[in-house]
C-alpha atoms as a PDB file:
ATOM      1  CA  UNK A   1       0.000   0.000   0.000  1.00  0.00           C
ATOM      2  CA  UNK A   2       1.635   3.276  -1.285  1.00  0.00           C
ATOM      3  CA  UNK A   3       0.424   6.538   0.300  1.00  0.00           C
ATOM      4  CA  UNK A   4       1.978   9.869  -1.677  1.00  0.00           C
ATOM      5  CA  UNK A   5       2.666  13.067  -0.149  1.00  0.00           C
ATOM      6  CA  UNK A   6       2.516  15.339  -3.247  1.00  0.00           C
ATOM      7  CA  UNK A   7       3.023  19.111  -2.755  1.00  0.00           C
ATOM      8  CA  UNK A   8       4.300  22.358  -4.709  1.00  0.00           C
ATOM      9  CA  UNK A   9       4.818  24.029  -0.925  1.00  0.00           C
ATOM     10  CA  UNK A  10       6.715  20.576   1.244  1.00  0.00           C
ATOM     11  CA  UNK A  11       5.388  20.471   4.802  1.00  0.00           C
ATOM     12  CA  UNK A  12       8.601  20.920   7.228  1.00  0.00           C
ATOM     13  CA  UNK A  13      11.285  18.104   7.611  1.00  0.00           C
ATOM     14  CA  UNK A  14      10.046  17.142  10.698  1.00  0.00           C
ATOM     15  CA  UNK A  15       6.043  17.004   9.202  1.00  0.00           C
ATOM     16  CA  UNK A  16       7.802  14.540   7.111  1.00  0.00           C
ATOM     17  CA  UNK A  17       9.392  12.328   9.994  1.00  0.00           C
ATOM     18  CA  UNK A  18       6.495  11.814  11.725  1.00  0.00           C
ATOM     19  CA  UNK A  19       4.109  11.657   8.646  1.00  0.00           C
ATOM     20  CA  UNK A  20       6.796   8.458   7.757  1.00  0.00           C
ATOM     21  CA  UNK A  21       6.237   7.324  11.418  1.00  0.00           C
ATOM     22  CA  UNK A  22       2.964   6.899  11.434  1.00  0.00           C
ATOM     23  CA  UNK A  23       2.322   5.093   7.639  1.00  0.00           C
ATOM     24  CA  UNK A  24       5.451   2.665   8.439  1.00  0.00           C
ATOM     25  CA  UNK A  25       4.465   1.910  11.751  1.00  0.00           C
ATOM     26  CA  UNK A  26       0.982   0.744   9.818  1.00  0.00           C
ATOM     27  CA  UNK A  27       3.384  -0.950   7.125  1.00  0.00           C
ATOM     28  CA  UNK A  28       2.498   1.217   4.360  1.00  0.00           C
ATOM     29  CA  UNK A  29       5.211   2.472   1.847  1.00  0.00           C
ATOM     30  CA  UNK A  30       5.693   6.411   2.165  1.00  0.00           C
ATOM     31  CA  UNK A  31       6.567   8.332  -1.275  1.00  0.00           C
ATOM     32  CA  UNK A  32       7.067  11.791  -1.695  1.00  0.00           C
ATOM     33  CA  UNK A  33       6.609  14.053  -4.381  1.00  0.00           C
ATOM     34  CA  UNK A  34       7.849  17.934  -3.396  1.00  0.00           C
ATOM     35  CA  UNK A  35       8.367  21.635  -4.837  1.00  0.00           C
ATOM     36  CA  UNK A  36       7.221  19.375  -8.226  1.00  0.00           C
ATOM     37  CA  UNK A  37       7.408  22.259 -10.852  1.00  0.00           C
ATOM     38  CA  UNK A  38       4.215  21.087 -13.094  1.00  0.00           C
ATOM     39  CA  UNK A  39       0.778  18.864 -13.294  1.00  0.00           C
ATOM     40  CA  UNK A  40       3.064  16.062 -15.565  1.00  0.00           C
ATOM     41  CA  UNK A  41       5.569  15.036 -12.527  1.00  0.00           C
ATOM     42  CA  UNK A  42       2.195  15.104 -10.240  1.00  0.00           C
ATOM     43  CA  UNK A  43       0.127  12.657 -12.511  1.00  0.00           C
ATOM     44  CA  UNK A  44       3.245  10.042 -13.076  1.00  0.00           C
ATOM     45  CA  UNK A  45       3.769  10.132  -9.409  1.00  0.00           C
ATOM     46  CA  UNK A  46      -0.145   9.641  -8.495  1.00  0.00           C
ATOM     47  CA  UNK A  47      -0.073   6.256 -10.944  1.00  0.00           C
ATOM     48  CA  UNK A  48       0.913   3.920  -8.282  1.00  0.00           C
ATOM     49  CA  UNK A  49      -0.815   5.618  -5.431  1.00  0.00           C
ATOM     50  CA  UNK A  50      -3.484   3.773  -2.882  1.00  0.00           C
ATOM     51  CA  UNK A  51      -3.710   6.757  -0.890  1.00  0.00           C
ATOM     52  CA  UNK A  52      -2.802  10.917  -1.481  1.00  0.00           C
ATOM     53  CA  UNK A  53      -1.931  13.975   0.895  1.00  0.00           C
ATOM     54  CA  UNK A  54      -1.654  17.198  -0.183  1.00  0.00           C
ATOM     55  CA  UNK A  55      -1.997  20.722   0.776  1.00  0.00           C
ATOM     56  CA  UNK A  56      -2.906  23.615  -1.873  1.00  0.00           C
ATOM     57  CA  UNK A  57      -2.864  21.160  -4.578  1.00  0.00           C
ATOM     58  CA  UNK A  58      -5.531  20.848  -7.323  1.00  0.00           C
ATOM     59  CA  UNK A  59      -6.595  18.040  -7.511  1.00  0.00           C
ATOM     60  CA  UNK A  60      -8.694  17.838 -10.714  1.00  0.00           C
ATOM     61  CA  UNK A  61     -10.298  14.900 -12.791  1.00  0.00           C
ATOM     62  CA  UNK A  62      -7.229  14.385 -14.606  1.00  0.00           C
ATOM     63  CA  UNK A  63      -4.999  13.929 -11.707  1.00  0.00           C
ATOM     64  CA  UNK A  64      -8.196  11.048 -10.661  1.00  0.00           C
ATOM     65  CA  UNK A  65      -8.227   9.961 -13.960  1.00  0.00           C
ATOM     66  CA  UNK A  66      -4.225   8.913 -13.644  1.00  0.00           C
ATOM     67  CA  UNK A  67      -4.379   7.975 -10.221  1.00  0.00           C
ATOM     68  CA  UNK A  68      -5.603   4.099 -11.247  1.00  0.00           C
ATOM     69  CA  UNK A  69      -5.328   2.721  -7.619  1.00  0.00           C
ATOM     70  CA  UNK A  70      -6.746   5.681  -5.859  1.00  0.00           C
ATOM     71  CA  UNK A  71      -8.617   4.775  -3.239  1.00  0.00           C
ATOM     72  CA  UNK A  72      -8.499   8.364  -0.776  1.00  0.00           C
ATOM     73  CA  UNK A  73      -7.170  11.654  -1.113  1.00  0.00           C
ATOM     74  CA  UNK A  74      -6.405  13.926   2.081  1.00  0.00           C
ATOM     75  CA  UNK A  75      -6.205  17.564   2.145  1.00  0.00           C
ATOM     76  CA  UNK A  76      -3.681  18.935   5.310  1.00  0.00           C
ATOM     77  CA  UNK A  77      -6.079  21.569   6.184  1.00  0.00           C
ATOM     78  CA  UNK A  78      -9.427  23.266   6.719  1.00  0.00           C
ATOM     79  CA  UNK A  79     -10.346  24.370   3.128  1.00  0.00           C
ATOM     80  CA  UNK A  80     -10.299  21.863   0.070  1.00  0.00           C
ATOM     81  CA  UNK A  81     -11.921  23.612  -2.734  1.00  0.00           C
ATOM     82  CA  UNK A  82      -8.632  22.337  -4.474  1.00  0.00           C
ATOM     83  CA  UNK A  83     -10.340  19.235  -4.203  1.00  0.00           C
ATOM     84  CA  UNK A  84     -12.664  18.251  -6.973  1.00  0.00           C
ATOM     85  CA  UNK A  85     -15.116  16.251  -4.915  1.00  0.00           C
ATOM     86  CA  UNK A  86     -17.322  15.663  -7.892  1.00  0.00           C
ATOM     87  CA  UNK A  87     -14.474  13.712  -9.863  1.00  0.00           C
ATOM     88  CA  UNK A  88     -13.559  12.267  -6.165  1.00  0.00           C
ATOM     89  CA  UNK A  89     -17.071  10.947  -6.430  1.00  0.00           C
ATOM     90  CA  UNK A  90     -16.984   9.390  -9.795  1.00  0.00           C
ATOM     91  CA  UNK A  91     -13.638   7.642  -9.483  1.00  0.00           C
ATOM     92  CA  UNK A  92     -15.007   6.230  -6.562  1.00  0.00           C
ATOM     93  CA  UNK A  93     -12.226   8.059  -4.343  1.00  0.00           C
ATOM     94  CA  UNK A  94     -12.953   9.480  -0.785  1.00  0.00           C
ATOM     95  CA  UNK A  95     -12.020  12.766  -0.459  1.00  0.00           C
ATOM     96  CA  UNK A  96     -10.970  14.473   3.498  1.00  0.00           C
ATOM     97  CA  UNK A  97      -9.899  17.418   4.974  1.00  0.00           C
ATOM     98  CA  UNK A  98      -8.156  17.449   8.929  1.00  0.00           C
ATOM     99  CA  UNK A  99     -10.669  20.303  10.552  1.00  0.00           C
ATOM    100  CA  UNK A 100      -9.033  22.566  13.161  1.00  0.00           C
ATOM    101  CA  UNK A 101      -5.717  21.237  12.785  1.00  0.00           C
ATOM    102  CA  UNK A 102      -4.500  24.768  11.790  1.00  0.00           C
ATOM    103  CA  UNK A 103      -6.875  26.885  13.481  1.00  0.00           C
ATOM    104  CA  UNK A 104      -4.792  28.248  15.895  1.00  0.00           C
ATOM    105  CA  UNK A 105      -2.215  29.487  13.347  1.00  0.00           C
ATOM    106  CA  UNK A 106      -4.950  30.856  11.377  1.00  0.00           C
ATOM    107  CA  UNK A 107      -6.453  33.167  14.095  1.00  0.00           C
ATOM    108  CA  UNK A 108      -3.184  34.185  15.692  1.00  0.00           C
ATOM    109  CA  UNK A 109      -2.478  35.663  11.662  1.00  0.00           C
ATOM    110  CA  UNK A 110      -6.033  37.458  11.909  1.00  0.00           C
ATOM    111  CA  UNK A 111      -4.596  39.170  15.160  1.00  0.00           C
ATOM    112  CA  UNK A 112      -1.059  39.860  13.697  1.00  0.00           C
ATOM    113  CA  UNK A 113      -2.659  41.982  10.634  1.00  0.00           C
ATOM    114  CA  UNK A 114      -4.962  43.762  12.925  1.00  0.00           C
ATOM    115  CA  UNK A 115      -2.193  44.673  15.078  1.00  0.00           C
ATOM    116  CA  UNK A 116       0.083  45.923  12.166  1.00  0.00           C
ATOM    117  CA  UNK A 117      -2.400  47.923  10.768  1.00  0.00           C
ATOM    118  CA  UNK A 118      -3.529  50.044  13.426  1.00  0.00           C
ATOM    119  CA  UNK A 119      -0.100  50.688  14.717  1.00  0.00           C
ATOM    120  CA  UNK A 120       0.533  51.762  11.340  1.00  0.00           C
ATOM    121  CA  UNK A 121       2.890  49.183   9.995  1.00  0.00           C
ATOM    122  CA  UNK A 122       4.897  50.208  13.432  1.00  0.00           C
ATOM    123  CA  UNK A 123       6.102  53.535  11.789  1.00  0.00           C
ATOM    124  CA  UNK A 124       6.209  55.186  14.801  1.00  0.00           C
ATOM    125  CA  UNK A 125       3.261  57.375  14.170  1.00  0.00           C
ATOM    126  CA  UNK A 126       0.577  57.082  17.401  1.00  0.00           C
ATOM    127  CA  UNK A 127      -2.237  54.134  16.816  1.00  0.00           C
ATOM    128  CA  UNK A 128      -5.043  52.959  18.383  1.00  0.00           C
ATOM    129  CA  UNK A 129      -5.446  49.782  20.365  1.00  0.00           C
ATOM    130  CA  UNK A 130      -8.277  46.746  20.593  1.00  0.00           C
ATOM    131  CA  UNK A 131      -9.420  46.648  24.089  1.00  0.00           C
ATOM    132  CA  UNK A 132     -13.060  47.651  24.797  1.00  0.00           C
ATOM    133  CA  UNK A 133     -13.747  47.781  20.660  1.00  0.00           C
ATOM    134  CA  UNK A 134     -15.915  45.287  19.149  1.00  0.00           C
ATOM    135  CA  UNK A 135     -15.106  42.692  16.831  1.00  0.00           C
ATOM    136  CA  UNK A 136     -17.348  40.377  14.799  1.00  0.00           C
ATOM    137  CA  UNK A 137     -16.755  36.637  14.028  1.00  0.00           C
ATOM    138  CA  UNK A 138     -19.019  35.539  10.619  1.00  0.00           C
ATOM    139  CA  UNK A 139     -19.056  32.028  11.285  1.00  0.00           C
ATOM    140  CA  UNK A 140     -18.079  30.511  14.781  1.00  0.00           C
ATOM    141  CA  UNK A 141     -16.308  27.090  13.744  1.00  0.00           C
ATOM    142  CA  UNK A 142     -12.725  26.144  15.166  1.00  0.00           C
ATOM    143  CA  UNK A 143     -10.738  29.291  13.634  1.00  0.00           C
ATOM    144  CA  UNK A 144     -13.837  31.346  14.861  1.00  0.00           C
ATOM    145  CA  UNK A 145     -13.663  29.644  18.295  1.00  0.00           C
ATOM    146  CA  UNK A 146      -9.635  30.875  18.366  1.00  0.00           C
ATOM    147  CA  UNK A 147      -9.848  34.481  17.143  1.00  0.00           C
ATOM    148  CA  UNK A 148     -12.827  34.667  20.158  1.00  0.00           C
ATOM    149  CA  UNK A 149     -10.401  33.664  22.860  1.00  0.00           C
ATOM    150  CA  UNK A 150      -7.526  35.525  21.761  1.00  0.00           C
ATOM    151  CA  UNK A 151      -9.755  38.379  21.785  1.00  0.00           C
ATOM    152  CA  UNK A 152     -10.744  37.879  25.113  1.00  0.00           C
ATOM    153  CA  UNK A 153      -7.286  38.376  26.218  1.00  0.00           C
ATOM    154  CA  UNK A 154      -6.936  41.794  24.430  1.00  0.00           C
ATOM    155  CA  UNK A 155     -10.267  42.779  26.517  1.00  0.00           C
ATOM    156  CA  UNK A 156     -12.548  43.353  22.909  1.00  0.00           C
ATOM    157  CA  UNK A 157     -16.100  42.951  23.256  1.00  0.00           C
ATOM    158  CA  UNK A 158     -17.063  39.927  21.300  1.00  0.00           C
ATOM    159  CA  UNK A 159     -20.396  39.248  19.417  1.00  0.00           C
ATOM    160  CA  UNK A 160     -21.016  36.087  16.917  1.00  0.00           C
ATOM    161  CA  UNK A 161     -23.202  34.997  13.902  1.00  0.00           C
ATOM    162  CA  UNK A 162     -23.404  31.284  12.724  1.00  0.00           C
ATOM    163  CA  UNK A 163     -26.529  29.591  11.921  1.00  0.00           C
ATOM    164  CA  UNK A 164     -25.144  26.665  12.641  1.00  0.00           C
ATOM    165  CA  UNK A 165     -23.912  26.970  16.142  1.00  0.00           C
ATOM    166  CA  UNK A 166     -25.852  27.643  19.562  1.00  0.00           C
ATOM    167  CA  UNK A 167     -26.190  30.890  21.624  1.00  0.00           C
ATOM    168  CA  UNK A 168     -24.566  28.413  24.677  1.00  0.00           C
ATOM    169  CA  UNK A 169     -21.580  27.001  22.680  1.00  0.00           C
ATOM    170  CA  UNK A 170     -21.141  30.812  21.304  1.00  0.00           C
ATOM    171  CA  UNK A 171     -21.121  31.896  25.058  1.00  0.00           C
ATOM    172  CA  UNK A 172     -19.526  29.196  26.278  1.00  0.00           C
ATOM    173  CA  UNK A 173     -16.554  30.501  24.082  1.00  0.00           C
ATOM    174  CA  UNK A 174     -16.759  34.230  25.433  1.00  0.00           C
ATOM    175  CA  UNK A 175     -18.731  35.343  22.558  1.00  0.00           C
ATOM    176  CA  UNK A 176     -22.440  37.148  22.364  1.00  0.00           C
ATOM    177  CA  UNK A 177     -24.640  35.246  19.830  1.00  0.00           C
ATOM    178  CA  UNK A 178     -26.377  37.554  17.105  1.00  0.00           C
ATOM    179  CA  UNK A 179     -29.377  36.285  15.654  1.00  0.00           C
ATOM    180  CA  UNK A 180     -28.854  37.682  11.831  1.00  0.00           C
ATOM    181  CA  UNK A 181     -25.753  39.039   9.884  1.00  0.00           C
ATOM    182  CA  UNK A 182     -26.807  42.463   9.539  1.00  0.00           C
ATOM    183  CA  UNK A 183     -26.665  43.162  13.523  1.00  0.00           C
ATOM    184  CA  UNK A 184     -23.316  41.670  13.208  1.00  0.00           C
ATOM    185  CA  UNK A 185     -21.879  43.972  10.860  1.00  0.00           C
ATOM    186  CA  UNK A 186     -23.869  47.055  12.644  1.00  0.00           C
ATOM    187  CA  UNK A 187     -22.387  46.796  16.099  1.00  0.00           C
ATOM    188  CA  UNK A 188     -18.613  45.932  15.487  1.00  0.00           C
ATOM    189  CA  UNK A 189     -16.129  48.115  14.515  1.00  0.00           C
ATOM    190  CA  UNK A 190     -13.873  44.744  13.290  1.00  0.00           C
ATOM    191  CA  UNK A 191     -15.190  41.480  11.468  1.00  0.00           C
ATOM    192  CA  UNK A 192     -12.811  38.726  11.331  1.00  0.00           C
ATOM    193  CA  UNK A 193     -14.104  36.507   8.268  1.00  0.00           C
ATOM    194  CA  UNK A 194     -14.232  32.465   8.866  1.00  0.00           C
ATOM    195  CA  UNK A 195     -16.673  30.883   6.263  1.00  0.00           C
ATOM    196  CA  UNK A 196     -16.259  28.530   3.808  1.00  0.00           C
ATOM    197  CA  UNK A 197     -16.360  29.390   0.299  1.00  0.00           C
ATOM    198  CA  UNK A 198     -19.129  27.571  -1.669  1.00  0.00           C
ATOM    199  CA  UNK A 199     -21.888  28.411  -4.107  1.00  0.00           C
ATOM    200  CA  UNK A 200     -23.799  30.202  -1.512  1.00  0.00           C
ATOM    201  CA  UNK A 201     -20.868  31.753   0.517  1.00  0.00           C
ATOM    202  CA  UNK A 202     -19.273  33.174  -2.756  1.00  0.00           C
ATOM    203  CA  UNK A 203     -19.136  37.115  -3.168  1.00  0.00           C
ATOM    204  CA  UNK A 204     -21.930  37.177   0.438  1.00  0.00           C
ATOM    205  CA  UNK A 205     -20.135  39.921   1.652  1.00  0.00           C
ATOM    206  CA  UNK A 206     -21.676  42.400   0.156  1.00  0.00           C
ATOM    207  CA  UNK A 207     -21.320  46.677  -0.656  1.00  0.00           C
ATOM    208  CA  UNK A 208     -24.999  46.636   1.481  1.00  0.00           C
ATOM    209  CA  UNK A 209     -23.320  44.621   4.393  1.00  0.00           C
ATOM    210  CA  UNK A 210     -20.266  46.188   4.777  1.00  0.00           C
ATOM    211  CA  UNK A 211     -21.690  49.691   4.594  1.00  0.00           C
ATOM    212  CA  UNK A 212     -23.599  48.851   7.802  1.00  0.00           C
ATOM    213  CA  UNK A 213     -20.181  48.862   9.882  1.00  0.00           C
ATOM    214  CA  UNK A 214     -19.270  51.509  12.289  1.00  0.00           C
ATOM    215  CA  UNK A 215     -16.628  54.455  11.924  1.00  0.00           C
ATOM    216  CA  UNK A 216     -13.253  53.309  11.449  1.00  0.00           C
ATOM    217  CA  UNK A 217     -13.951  50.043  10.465  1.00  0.00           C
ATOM    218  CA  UNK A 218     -11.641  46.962   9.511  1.00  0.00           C
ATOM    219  CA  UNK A 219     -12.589  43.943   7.804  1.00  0.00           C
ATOM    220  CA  UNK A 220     -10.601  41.033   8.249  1.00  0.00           C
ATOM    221  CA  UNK A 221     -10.376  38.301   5.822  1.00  0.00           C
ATOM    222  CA  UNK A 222      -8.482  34.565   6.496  1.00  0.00           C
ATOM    223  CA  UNK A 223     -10.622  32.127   4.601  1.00  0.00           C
ATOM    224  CA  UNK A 224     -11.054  32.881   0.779  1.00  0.00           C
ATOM    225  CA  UNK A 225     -10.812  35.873  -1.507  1.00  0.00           C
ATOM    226  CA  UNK A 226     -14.169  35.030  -3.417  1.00  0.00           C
ATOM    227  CA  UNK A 227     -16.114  35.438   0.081  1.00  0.00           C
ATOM    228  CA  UNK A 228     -15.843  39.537  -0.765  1.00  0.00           C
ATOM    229  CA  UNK A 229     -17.717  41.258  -3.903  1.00  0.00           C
ATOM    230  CA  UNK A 230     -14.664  42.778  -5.016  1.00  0.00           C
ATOM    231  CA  UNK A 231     -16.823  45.336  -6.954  1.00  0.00           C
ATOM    232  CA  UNK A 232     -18.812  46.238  -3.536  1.00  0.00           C
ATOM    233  CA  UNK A 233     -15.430  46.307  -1.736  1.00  0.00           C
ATOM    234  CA  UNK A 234     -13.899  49.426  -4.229  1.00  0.00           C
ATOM    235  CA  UNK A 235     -17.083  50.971  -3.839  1.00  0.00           C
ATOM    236  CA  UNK A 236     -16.891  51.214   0.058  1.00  0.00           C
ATOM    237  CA  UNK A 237     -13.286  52.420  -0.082  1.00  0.00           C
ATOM    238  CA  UNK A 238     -14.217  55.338  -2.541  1.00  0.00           C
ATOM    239  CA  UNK A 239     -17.168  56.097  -0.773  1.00  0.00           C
ATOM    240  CA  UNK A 240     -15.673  55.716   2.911  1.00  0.00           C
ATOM    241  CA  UNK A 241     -11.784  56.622   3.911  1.00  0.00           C
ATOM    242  CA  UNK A 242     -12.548  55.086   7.143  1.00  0.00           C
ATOM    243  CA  UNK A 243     -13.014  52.036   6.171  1.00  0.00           C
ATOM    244  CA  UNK A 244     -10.032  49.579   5.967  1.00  0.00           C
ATOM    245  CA  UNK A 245      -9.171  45.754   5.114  1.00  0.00           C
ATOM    246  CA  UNK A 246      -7.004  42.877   5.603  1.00  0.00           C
ATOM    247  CA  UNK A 247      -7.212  39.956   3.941  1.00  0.00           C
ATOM    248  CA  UNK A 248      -4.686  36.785   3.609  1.00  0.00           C
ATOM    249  CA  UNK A 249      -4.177  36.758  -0.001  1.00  0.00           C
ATOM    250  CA  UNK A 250      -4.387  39.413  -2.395  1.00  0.00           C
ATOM    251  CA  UNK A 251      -7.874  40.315  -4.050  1.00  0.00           C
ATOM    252  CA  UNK A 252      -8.309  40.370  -7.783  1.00  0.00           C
ATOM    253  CA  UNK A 253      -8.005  44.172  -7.688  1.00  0.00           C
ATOM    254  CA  UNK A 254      -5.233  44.607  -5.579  1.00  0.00           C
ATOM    255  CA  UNK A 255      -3.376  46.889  -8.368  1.00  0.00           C
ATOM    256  CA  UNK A 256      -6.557  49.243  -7.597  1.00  0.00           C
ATOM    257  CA  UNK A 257      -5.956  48.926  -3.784  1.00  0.00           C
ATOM    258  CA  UNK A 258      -2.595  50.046  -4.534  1.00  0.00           C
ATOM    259  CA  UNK A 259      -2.864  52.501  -6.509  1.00  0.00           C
ATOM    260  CA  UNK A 260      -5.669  54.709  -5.103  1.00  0.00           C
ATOM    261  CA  UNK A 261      -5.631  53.039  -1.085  1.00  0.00           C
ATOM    262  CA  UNK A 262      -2.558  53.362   0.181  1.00  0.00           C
ATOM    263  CA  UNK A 263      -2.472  52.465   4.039  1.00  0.00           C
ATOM    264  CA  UNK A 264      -5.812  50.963   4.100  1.00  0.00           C
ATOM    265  CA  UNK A 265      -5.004  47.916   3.834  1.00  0.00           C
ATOM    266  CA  UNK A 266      -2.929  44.799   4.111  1.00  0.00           C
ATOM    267  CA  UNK A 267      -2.501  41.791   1.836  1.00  0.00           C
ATOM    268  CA  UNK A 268      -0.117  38.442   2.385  1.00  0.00           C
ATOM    269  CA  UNK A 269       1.255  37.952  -1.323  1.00  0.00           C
ATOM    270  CA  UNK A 270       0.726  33.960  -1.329  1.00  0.00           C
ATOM    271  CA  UNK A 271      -2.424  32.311   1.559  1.00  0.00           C
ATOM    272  CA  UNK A 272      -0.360  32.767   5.152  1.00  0.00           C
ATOM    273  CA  UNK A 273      -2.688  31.297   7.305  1.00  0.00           C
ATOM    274  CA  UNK A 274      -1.420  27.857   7.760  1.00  0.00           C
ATOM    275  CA  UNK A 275       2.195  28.918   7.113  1.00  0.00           C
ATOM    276  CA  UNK A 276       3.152  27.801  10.825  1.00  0.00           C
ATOM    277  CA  UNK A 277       5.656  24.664  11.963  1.00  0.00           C
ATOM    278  CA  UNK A 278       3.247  23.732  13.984  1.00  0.00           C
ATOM    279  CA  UNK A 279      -0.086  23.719  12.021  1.00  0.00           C
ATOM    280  CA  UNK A 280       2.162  22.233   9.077  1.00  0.00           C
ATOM    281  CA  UNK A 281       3.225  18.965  11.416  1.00  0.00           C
ATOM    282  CA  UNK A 282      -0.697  18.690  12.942  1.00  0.00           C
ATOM    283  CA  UNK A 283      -2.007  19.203   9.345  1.00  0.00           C
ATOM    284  CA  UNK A 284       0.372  16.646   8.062  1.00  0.00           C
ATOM    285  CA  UNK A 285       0.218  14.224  11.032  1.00  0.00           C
ATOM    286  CA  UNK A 286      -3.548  14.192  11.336  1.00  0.00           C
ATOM    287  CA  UNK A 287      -4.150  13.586   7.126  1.00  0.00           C
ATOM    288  CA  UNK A 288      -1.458  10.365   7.546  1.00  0.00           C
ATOM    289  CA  UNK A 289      -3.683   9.063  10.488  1.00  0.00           C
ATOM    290  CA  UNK A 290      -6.795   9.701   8.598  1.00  0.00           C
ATOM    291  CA  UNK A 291      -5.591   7.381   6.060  1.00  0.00           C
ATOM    292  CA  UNK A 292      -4.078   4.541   7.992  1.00  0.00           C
ATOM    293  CA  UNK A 293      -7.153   4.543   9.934  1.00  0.00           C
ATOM    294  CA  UNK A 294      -9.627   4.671   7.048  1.00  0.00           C
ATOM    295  CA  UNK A 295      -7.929   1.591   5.748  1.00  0.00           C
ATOM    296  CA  UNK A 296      -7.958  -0.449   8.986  1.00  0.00           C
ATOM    297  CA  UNK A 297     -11.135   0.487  10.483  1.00  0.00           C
ATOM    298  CA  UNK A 298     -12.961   2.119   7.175  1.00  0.00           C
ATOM    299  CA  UNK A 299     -13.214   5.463   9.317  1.00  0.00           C
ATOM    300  CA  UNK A 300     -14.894   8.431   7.466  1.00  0.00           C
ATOM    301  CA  UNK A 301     -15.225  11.029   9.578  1.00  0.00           C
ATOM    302  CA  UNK A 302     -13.820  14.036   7.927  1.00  0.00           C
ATOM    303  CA  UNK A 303     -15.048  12.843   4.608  1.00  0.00           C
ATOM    304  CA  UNK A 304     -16.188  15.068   1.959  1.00  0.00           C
ATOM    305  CA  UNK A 305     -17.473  13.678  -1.320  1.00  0.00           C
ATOM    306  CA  UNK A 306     -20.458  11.374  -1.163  1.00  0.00           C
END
């Protein structure tokens, strides 16, 4: 049984050690294909394959169509739309993500922008701090849960909106529950950004919901560029030189941004958010146990395509 690490950005040596550790110790055969250069290397290495972990990397119905002995495919991390869980489907290949395992490094990055940005990119020109301001968390999962106790520490007043999740699990975590996304956006001052992206998510935050947002407002953004309407976003910038935001990859009109926004706003040049040693090793760790134990017991728990 042959489980293939493939990835354009390699996990950290020691990811690798104890990613080997774990598929050995289950006598499976580790191969690794890293900082592979394009999708040709990728679809000879994926031929021999029973099982596949990667991180950013697509994988599309022609990587399924090469992998012949295919039988899962793991994404280290939270989001996998570079997982093609329709073709996952038809080649009869489960398809997983490891939820949470880099949540912490995620929410610690949403903190780090904010922090830069109102101290001004530490210029030395006075700022403004977080305690007693509000912040916002749209969507209250395990990077939601985070950013809510960090805040907590930095004494911000913390509200919540999630459909999915409870008013006692939201307190429970030190956050107030609201009961529809507009009162979110109208009482907080920040709104840290934690929802998938899907057909339904896609361009939701709208010109009409982030013109609802108090003076001096910043919008955060760690989970996916196509969450914002890029359009709506310009128009709140021209219309409102309060209004600021930080996101962890660069928007589509970021030569816009840069040209007419200076100081208003922050953008990592490649996705940051699980760029930590020690969300890499979890990540890694948890999608080799995933597999070991989905071919011993059958366990689907984090399982994706249907």
């Amino acid at each position: 049984m042959e489980i293939l690490v493939a990835t354009e950005k390699p996990f950290v040596q020691i990811a690798i050690r104890q990613i080997r550790e774990v598929t050995e110790a289950a006598g499976f055969k580790l191969a690794l294909l890293e900082n592979y250069k394009n999708i040709s290397e990728l679809l000879v290495a994926v031929s021999n394959a029973d099982a596949l972990i990667v991180r950013s990397d697509i994988v599309s119905a022609e990587v399924l169509d090469a992998a012949k002995n295919l039988k899962i495919v793991v994404r280290a991390g939270s989001g996998f739309d570079n997982l093609d869980l329709e073709s996952c489907t038809a080649h009869n290949v489960v398809a997983m993500n490891t939820p949470g395992q880099n949540s912490n490094a995620v929410a610690e990055l949403a903190f780090e922008m904010m922090l830069y940005h109102i101290r001004g990119g530490f210029s030395g020109k006075s700022g403004t701090e977080l305690r007693d301001k509000t912040i916002g968390l749209h969507a209250f999962g395990n990077v939601g849960k985070y950013v809510a106790d960090i805040a907590q520490g930095f004494g911000m007043n913390i509200y919540a909106y999630d459909p999915f999740v409870s008013e006692r699990v939201m307190k429970d975590n030190g956050a107030k529950q609201c009961f529809n996304i507009d009162e979110l956006y109208l009482k907080c001052q920040y709104i840290s950004i934690h929802m998938p992206c899907n057909d339904i998510t896609k361009n939701s935050i709208s010109y009409d919901l982030m013109k609802k947002m108090p003076q001096n407002a910043v919008l955060v953004n760690t989970a996916r560029k196509e969450l914002i309407d890029e359009t709506g976003l310009l128009k709140i910038f021209e219309e409102r030189s309060d209004f600021s935001y930080l996101s962890d990859i660069e928007p589509n009109c970021k030569a816009i941004f840069e040209e007419k926004h200076k100081g208003r706003f922050i953008f990592t040049t490649k996705k940051m958010g699980a760029q930590t040693e020690e969300s890499n090793i979890n990540a890694g760790v948890a999608a080799a146990r995933q597999i070991v134990e989905y071919f011993k017991t059958g366990e689907e728990k984090y399982r994706l395509s249907r």
